[in-house]
Protein backbone atom coordinates (compact mmCIF):
# COMPACT_ATOMS: atom_id res chain seq x y z
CA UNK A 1 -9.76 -18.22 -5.79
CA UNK A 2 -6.33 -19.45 -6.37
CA UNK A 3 -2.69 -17.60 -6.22
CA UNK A 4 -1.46 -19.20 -8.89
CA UNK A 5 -1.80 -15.99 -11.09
CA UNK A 6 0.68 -14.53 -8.92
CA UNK A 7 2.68 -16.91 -8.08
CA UNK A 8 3.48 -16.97 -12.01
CA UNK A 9 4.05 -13.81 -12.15
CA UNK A 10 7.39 -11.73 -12.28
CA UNK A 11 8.91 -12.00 -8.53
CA UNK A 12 8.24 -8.23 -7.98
CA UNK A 13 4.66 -8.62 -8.31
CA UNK A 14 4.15 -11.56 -5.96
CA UNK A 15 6.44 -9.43 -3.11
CA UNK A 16 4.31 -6.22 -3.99
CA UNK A 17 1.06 -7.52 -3.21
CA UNK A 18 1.78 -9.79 -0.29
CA UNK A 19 3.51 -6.54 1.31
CA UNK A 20 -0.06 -4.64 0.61
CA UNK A 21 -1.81 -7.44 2.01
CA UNK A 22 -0.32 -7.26 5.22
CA UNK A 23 -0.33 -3.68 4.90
CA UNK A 24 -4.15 -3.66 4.59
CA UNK A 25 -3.93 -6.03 7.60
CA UNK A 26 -2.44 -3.74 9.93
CA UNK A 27 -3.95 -0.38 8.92
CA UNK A 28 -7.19 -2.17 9.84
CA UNK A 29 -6.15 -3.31 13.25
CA UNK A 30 -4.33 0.32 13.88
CA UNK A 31 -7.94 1.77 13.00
CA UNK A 32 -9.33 -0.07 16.42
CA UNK A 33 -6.00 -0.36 18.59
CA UNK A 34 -5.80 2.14 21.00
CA UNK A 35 -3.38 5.20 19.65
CA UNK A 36 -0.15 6.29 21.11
CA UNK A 37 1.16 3.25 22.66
CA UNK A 38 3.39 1.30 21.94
CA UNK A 39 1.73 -1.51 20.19
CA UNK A 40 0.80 1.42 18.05
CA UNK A 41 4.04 3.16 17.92
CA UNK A 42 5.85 -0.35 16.88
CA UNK A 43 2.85 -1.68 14.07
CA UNK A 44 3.00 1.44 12.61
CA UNK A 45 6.78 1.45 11.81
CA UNK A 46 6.18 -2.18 10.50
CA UNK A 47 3.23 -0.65 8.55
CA UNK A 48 5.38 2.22 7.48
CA UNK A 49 8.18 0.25 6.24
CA UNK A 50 5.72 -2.28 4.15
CA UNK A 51 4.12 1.20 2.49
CA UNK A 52 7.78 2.17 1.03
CA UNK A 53 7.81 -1.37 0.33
CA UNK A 54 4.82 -1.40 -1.77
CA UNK A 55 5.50 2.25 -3.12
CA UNK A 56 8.97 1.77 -4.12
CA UNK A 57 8.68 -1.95 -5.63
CA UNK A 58 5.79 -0.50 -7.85
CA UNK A 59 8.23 1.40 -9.77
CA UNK A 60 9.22 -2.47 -11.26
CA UNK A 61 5.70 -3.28 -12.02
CA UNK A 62 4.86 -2.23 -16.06
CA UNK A 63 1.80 -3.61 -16.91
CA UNK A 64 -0.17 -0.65 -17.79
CA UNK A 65 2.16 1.75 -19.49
CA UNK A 66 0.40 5.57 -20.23
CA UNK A 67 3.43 7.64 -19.46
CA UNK A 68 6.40 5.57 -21.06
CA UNK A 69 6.97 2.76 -18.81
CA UNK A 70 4.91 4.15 -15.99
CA UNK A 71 1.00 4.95 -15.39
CA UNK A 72 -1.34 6.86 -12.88
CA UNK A 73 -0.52 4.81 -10.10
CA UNK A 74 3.10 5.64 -9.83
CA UNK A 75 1.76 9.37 -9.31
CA UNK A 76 0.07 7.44 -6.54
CA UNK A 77 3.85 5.90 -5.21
CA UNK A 78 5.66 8.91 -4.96
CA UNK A 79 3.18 10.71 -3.30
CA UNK A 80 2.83 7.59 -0.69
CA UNK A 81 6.81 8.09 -0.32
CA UNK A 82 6.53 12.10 -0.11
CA UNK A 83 3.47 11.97 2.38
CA UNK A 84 4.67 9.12 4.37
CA UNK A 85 7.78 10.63 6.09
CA UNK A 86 5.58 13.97 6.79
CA UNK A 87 2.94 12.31 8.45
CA UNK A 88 5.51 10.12 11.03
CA UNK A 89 7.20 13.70 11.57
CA UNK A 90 3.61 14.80 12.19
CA UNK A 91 3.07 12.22 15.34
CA UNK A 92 6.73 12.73 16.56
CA UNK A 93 5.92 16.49 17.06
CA UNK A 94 2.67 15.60 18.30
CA UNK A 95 0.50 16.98 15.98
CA UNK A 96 -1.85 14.17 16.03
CA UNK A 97 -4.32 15.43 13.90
CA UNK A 98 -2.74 16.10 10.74
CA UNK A 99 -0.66 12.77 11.36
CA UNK A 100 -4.09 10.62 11.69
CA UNK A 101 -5.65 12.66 8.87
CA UNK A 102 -2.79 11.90 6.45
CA UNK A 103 -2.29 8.05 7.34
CA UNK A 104 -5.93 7.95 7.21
CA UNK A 105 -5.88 9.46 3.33
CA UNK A 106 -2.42 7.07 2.15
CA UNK A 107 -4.24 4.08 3.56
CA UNK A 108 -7.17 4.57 1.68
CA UNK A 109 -5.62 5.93 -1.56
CA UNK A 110 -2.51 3.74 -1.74
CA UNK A 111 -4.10 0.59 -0.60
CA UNK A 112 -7.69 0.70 -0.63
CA UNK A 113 -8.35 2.27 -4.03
CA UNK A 114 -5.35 1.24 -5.53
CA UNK A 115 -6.14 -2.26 -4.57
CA UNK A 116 -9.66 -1.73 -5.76
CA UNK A 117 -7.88 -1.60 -9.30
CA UNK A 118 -6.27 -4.77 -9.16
CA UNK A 119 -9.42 -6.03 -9.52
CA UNK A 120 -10.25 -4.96 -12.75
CA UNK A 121 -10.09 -7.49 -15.37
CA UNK A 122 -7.40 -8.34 -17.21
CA UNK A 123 -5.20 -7.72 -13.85
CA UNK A 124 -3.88 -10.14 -11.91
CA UNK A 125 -5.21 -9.79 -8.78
CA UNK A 126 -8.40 -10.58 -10.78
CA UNK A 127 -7.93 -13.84 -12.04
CA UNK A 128 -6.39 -14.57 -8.22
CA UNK A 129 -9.70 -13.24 -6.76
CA UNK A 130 -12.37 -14.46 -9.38
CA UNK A 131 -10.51 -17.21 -11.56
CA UNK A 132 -9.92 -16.86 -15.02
């Protein structure tokens, strides 16, 4: 394992994935910290604000190009940036529910699957994980 492969890379990249990192980081703890508190309340902003992060600096990321300069996983990053202000709206009018179920889906579609395909060869995120 090494990050050289993305330290190399184009400054957006590097930025992108260490915001999904820590993302992934503190969905998981959110998953067993107790809910409505404010330890809750305040890493989910922070977790919040790292998901536009990683949504919006994807735009700047070209690698795989279907759809002129874009591919699938855009589709992915505007729905993240559609469904993300719906869901906080969701807790703030207590609907608790529909706001768990719909962090619950963007954490594991924008970070869990997407991340899954990083890790298909030829990406970076594979040569950082299992070398070159």
């Amino acid at each position: 394992m090494s990050l050289a492969p993305l330290l190399e890379a184009a400054p957006v990249v590097p930025l992108h994935a260490f915001a999904a990192m820590a993302a992934l980081v503190l969905g998981l703890f959110q998953f067993s910290a107790p809910k409505g508190t404010l330890p809750h309340r305040t890493i989910g902003w922070i977790w919040v604000v790292l998901m536009v992060f990683v949504a919006a600096s994807s735009f700047w990321i070209h690698k795989i190009r279907l759809v002129g300069p874009f591919s699938p996983i855009h589709f992915l990053s505007i729905f993240t940036l559609a469904v993300l202000p719906l869901a906080v709206w969701r807790a703030r009018t207590h609907r608790v529910a529909d706001h768990r179920r719909m962090m619950i889906f963007i954490f594991f579609g924008a970070l869990v699957v997407a991340g899954l395909f990083t890790l298909v060869p030829g990406r970076i995120m594979h040569r950082v994980t299992f070398g070159a």
